[in-house]
Protein backbone atom coordinates (compact mmCIF):
# COMPACT_ATOMS: atom_id res chain seq x y z
CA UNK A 1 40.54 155.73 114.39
CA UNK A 2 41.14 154.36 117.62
CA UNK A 3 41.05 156.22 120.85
CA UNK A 4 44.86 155.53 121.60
CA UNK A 5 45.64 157.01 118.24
CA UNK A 6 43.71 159.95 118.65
CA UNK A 7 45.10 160.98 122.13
CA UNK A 8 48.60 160.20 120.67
CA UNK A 9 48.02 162.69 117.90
CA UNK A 10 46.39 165.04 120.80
CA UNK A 11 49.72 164.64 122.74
CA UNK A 12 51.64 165.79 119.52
CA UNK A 13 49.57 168.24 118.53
CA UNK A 14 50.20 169.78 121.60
CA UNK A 15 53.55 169.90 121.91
CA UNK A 16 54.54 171.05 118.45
CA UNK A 17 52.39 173.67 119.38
CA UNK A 18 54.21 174.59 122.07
CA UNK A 19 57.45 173.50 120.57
CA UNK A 20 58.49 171.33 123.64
CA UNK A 21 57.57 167.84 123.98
CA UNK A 22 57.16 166.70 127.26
CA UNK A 23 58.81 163.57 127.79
CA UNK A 24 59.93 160.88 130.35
CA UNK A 25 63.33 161.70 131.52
CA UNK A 26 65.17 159.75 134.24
CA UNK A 27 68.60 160.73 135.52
CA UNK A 28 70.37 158.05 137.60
CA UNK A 29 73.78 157.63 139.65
CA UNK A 30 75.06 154.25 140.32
CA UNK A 31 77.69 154.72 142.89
CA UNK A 32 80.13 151.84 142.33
CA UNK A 33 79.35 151.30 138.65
CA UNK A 34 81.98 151.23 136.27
CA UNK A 35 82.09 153.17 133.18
CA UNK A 36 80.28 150.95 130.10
CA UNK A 37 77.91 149.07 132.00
CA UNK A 38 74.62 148.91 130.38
CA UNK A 39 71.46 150.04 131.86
CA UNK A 40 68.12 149.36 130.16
CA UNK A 41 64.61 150.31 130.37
CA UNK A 42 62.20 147.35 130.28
CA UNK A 43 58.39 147.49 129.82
CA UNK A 44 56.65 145.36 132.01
CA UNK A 45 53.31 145.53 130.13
CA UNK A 46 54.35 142.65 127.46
CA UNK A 47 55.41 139.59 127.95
CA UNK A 48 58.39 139.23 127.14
CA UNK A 49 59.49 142.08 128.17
CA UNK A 50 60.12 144.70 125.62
CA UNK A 51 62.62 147.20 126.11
CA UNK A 52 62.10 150.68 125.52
CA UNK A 53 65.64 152.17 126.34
CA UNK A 54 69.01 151.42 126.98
CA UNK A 55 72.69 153.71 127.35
CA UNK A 56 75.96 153.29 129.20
CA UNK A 57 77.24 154.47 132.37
CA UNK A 58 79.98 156.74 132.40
CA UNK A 59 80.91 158.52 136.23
CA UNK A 60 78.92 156.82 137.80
CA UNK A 61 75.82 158.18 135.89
CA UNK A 62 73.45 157.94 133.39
CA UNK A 63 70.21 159.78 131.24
CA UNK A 64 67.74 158.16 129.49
CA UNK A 65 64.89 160.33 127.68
CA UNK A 66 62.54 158.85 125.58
CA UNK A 67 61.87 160.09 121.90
CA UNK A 68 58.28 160.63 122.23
CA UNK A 69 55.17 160.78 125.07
CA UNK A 70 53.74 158.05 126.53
CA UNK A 71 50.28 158.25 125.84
CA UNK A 72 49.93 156.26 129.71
CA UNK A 73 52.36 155.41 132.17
CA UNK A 74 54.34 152.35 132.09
CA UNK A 75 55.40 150.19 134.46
CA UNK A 76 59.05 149.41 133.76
CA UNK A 77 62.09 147.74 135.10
CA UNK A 78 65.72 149.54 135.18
CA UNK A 79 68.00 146.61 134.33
CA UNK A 80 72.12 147.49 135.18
CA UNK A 81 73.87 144.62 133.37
CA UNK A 82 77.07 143.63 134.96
CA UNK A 83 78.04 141.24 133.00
CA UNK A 84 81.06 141.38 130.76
CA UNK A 85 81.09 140.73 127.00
CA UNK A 86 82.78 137.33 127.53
CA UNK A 87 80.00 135.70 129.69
CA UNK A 88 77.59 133.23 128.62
CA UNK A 89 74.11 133.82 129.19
CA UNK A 90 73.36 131.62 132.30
CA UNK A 91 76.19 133.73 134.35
CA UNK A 92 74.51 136.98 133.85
CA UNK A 93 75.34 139.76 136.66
CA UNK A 94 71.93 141.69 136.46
CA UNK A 95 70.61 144.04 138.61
CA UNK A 96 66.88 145.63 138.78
CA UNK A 97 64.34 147.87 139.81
CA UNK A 98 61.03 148.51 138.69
CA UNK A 99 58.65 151.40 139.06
CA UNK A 100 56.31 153.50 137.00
CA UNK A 101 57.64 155.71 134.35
CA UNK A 102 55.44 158.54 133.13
CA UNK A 103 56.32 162.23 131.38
CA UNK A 104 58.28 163.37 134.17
CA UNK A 105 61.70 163.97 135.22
CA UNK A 106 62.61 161.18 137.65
CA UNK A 107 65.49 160.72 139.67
CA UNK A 108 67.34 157.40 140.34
CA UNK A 109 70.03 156.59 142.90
CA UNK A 110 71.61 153.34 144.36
CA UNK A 111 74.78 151.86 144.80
CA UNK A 112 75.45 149.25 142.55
CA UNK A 113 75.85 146.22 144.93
CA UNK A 114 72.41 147.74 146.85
CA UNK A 115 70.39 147.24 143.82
CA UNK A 116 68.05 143.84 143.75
CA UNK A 117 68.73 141.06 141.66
CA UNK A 118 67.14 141.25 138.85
CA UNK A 119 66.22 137.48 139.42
CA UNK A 120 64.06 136.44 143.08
CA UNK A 121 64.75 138.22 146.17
CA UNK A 122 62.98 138.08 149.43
CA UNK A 123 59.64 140.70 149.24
CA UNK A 124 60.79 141.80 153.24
CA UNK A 125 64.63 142.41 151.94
CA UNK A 126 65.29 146.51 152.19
CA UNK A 127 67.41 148.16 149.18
CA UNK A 128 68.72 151.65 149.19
CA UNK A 129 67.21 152.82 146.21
CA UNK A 130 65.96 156.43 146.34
CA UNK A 131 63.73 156.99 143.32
CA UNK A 132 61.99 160.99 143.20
CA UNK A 133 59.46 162.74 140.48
CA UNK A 134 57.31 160.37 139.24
CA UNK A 135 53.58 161.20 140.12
CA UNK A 136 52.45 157.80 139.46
CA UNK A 137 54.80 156.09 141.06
CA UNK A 138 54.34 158.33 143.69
CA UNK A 139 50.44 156.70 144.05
CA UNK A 140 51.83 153.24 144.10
CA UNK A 141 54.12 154.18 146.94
CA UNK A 142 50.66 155.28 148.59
CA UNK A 143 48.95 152.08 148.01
CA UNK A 144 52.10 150.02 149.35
CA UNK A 145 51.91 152.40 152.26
CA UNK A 146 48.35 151.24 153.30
CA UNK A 147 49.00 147.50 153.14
CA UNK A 148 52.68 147.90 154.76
CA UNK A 149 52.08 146.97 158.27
CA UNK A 150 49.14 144.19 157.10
CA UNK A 151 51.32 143.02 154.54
CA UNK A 152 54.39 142.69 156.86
CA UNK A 153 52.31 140.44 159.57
CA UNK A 154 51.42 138.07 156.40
CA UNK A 155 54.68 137.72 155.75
CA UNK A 156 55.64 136.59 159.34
CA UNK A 157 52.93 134.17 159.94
CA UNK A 158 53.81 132.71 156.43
CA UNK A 159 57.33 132.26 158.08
CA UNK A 160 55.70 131.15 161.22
CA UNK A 161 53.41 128.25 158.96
CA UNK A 162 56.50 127.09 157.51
CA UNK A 163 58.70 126.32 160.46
CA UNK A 164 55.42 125.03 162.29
CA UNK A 165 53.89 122.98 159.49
CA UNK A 166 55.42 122.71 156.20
CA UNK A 167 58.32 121.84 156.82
CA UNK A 168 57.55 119.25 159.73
CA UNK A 169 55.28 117.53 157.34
CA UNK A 170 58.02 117.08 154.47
CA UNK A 171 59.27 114.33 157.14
CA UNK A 172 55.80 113.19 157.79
CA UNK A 173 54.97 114.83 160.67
CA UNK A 174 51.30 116.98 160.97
CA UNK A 175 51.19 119.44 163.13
CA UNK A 176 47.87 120.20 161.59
CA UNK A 177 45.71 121.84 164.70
CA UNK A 178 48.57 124.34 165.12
CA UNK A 179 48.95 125.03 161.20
CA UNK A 180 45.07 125.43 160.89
CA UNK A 181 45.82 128.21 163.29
CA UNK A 182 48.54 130.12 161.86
CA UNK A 183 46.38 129.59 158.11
CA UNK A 184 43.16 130.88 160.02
CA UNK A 185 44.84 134.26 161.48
CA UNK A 186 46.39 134.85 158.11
CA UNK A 187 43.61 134.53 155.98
CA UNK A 188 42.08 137.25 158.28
CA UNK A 189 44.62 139.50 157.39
CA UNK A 190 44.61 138.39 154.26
CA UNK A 191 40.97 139.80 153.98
CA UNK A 192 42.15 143.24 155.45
CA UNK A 193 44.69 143.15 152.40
CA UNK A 194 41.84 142.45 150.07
CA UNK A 195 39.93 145.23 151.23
CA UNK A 196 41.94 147.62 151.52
CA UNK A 197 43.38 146.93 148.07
CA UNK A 198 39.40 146.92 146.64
CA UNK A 199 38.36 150.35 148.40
CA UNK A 200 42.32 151.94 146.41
CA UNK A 201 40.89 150.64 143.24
CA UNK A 202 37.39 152.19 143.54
CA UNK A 203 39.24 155.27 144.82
CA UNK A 204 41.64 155.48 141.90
CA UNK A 205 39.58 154.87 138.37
CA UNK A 206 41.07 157.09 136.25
CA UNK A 207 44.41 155.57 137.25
CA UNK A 208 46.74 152.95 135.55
CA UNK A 209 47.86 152.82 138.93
CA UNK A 210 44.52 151.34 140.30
CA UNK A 211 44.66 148.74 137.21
CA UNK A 212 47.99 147.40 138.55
CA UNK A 213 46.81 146.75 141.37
CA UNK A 214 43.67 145.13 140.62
CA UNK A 215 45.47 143.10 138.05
CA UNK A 216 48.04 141.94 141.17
CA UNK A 217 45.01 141.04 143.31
CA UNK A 218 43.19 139.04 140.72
CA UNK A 219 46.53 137.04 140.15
CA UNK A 220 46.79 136.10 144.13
CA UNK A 221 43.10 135.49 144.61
CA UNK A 222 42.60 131.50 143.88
CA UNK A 223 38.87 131.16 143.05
CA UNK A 224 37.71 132.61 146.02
CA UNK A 225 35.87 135.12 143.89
CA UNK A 226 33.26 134.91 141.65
CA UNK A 227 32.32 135.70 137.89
CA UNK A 228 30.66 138.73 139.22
CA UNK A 229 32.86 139.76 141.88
CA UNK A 230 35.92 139.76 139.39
CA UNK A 231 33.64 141.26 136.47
CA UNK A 232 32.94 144.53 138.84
CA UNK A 233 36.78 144.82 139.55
CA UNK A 234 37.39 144.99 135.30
CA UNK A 235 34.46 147.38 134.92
CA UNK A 236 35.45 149.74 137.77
CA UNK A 237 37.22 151.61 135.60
CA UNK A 238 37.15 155.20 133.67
CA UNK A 239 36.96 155.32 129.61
CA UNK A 240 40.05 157.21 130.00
CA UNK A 241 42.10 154.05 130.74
CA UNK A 242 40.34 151.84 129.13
CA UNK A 243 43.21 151.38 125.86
CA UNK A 244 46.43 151.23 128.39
CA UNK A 245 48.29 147.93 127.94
CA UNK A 246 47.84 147.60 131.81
CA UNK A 247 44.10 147.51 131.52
CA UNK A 248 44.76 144.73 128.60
CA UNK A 249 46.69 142.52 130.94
CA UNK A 250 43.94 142.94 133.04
CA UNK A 251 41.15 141.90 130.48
CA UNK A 252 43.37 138.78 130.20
CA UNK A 253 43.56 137.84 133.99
CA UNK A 254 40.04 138.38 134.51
CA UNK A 255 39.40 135.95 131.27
CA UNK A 256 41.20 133.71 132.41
CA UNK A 257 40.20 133.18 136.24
CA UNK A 258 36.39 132.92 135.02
CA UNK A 259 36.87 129.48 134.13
CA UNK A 260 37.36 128.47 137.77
CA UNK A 261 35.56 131.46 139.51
CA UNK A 262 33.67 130.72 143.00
CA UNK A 263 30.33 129.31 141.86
CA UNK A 264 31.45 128.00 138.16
CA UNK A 265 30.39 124.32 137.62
CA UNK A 266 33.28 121.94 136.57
CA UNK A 267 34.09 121.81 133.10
CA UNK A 268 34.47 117.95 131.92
CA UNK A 269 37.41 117.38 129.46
CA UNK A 270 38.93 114.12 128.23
CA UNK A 271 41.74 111.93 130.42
CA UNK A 272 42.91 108.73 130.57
CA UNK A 273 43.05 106.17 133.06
CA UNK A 274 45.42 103.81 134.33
CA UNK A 275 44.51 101.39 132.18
CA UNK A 276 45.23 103.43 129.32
CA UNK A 277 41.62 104.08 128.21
CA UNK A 278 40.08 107.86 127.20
CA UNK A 279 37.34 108.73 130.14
CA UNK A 280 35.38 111.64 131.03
CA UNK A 281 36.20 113.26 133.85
CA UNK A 282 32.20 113.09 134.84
CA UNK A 283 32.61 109.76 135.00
CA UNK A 284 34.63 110.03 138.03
CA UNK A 285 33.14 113.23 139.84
CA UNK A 286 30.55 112.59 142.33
CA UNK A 287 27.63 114.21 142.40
CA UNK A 288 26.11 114.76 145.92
CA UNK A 289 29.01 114.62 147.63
CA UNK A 290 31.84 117.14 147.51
CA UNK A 291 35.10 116.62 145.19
CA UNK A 292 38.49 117.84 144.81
CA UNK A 293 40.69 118.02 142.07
CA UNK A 294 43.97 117.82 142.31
CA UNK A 295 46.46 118.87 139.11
CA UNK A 296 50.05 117.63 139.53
CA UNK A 297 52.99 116.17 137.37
CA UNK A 298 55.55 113.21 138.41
CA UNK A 299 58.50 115.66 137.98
CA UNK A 300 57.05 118.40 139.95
CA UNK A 301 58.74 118.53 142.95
CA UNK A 302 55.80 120.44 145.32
CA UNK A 303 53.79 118.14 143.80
CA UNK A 304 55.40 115.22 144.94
CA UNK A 305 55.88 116.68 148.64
CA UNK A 306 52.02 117.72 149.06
CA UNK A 307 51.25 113.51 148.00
CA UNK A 308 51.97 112.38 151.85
CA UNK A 309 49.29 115.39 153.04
CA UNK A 310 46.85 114.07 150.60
CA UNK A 311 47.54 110.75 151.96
CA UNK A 312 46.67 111.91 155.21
CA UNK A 313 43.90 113.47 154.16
CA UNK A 314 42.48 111.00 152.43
CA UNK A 315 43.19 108.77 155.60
CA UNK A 316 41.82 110.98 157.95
CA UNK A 317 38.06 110.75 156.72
CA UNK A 318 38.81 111.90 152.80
CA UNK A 319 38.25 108.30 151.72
CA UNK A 320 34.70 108.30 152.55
CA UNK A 321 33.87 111.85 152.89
CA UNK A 322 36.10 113.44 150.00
CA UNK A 323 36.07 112.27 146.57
CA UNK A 324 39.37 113.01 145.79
CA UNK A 325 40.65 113.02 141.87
CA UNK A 326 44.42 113.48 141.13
CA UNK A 327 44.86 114.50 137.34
CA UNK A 328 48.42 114.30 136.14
CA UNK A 329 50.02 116.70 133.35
CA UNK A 330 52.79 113.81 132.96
CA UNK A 331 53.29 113.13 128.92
CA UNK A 332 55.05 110.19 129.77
CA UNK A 333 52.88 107.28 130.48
CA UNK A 334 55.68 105.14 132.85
CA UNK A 335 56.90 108.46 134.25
CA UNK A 336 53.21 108.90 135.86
CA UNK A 337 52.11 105.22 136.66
CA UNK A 338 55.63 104.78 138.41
CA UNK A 339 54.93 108.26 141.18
CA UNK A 340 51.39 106.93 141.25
CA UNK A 341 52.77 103.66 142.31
CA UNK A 342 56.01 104.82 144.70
CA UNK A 343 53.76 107.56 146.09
CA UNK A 344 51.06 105.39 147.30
CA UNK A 345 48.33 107.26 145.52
CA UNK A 346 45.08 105.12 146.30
CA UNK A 347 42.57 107.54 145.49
CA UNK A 348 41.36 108.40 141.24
CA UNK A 349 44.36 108.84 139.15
CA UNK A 350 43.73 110.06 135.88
CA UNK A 351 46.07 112.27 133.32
CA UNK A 352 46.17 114.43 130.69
CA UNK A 353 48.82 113.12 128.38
CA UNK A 354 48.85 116.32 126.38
CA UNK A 355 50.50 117.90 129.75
CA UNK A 356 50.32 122.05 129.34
CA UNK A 357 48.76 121.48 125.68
CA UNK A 358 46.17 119.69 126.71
CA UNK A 359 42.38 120.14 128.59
CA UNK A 360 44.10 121.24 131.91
CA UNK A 361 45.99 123.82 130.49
CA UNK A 362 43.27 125.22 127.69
CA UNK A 363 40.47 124.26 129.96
CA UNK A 364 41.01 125.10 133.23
CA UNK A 365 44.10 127.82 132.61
CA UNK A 366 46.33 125.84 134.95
CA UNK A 367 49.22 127.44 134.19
CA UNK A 368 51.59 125.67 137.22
CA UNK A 369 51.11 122.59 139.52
CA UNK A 370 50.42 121.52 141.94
CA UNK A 371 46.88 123.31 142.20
CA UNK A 372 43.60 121.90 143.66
CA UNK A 373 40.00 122.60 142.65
CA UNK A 374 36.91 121.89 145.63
CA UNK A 375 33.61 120.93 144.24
CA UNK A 376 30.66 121.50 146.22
CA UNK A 377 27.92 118.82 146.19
CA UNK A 378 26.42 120.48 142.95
CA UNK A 379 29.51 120.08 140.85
CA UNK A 380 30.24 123.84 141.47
CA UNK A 381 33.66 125.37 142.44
CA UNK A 382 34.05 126.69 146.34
CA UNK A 383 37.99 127.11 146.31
CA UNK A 384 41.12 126.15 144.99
CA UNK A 385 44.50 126.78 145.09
CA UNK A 386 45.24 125.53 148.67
CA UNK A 387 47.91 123.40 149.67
CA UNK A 388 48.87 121.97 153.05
CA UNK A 389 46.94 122.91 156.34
CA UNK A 390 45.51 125.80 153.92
CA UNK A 391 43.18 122.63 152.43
CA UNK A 392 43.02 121.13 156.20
CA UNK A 393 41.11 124.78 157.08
CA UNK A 394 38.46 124.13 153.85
CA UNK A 395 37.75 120.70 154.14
CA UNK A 396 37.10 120.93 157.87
CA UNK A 397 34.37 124.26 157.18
CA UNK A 398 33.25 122.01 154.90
CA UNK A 399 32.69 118.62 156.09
CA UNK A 400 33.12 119.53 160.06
CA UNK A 401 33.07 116.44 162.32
CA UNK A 402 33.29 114.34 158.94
CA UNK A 403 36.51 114.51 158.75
CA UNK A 404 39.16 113.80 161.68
CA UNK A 405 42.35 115.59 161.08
């Protein structure tokens, strides 16, 4: 019997003892909403999303109260759906909020056209939503609270980067000294973030609030930590929460960030060239030297607009400094010889004709592109996921006076 069933029956037990069940129960008025409109409850923990919950609106209000205990809190998303019977599904008028749910009576309140999308918003944009009674969300709030002002002044020299950098850079133009900057001063307080988020999660271990946010950390970290580093994070942990779906998706992000972990060698899978023949991608890293992998597609458009900073790059001392390997997803042969061609790409070009079924995906748990992998002169990984002046700031601590950007 497993431990989730047992504290299930525990919970149970309990309350037929006591004849009263203690539930979740969340009251919420939507000023502005008409009568009918359907609110669910989603759980975040799966993917898809499952829902746990739904009812109508009627004056403005609504109740939903589950049928049984959650054994842990979930993390959920209220979903109002706007969108009348008639509509097709690409026209959908959703709005959302998510927050933890636990066995509490919690309190919801927004106007209707306050609510977020329930698609992407700006993180800095402000909604009126007033939410009340939920311990555990309640924690989270706490968390947020300590990272506010740090994660605000990320935020702005993010802007900052992009109106100094990126988006000069998209017309060919490298303002690379002042974007080193701007990538230097935030990855300082990106480090506050990081440790300030690591000393909550030590501090909160019986907590499926402390797995959250371990599991959001791991997600935003690009190999900049290694096996053990993101092992202690997993095992931090009580035996309390050790069955909660949270701490499952958080198994799962720790498996899969192993495979390119700070200090993992490179794992060799099969490619082809441009000649059409199979290769090994040890045939083309360089041992002694540092490499970088770069994963990309033809129709990807970030792909395509990071190709004329890897062309500088490789320009600016890369060539004979850098051993730089692009490794398309493309699972159309012409489609990825053509970019290779209009783009100008002199450097290794190799792909993985099996695109997200193939090596890169299964290997190397690429799960997007464009995304880069450094090699250190031992075949081992020192960071990845950087784009832009972000890779400027690595190669330079790497190679110093090497290369001339």
């Amino acid at each position: 019997m497993t431990m989730k069933l047992l504290l299930l029956l525990g919970i149970l037990f309990c309350g037929v003892a006591c004849n009263q069940v203690k539930t979740y129960t969340i009251e919420g008025h939507i000023p502005g909403a008409a009568d009918g409109v359907v609110v669910r409850l989603a759980d975040l923990g799966y993917y898809p999303e499952v829902i746990l919950d739904s009812t109508i609106i009627k004056g403005e209000k609504f109740v939903l109260k589950g049928k049984q205990p959650l054994i842990y809190p979930k993390y959920c998303k209220l979903i109002i759906d706007k969108t009348p019977q008639e509509t097709d599904g690409f026209k959908k008028q959703l709005k959302a909020y998510s927050f933890f749910v636990d066995n509490s009576r919690i309190r919801f309140e927004c106007q209707i056209d306050s609510m977020p999308s329930y698609y992407w918003e700006p993180v800095s944009k402000e909604h009126n939503v007033t939410l009340s009674g939920s311990p555990t969300q309640d924690l989270y709030n706490q968390y947020q609270g300590s990272v506010r002002e740090l994660t605000k002044r990320s935020a702005d020299l993010w802007n900052k980067y992009l109106e100094v950098y990126h988006c000069p850079a998209i017309d060919g133009i490298f303002n690379t000294e002042e974007g080193m900057q701007i990538v230097r001063e935030r990855e300082a307080v990106t480090e506050q973030i990081n440790q300030a988020t690591l000393e909550f999660i030590r501090n909160n271990k019986a907590s499926v609030v402390g797995i959250f946010v371990a599991n959001w950390m791991l997600n935003r970290r690009k190999s900049d930590m290694t096996v053990s580093e993101i092992k202690a994070v997993v095992d931090n942990f009580d035996s309390s929460v050790q069955e909660s779906e949270l701490m499952d998706g958080l198994r799962e992000t720790a498996e899969r960030m192993y495979c390119t972990a700070k200090g993992v060698k490179y794992h060799d899978i099969e490619l082809t060239d441009l000649k059409g023949e199979k290769v090994k991608l040890s045939e083309f890293v360089k041992p002694g030297v540092y490499n970088m992998l770069e994963f990309w597609a033809s129709w990807c458009g970030p792909c395509r607009g990071e190709i004329p900073h890897l062309r500088h790059l490789y320009q600016s001392g890369g060539k004979d400094n850098l051993n730089m390997i692009s490794i398309s997803i493309d699972e159309r042969d012409a489609d990825w010889k053509k970019a290779v061609q209009e783009e100008n790409m002199e450097w290794i070009q190799l792909c993985d004709q099996k695109g997200f079924k193939g090596g890169v995906r299964s290997v190397y748990q690429v799960n997007g592109v464009p995304f880069c992998l450094i090699l250190d002169p031992e075949g081992k990984i020192v960071r990845g996921g950087v784009r832009g002046a972000e890779l400027d700031v690595v190669v330079k601590d790497l190679l110093g006076d090497k290369i001339k950007l």
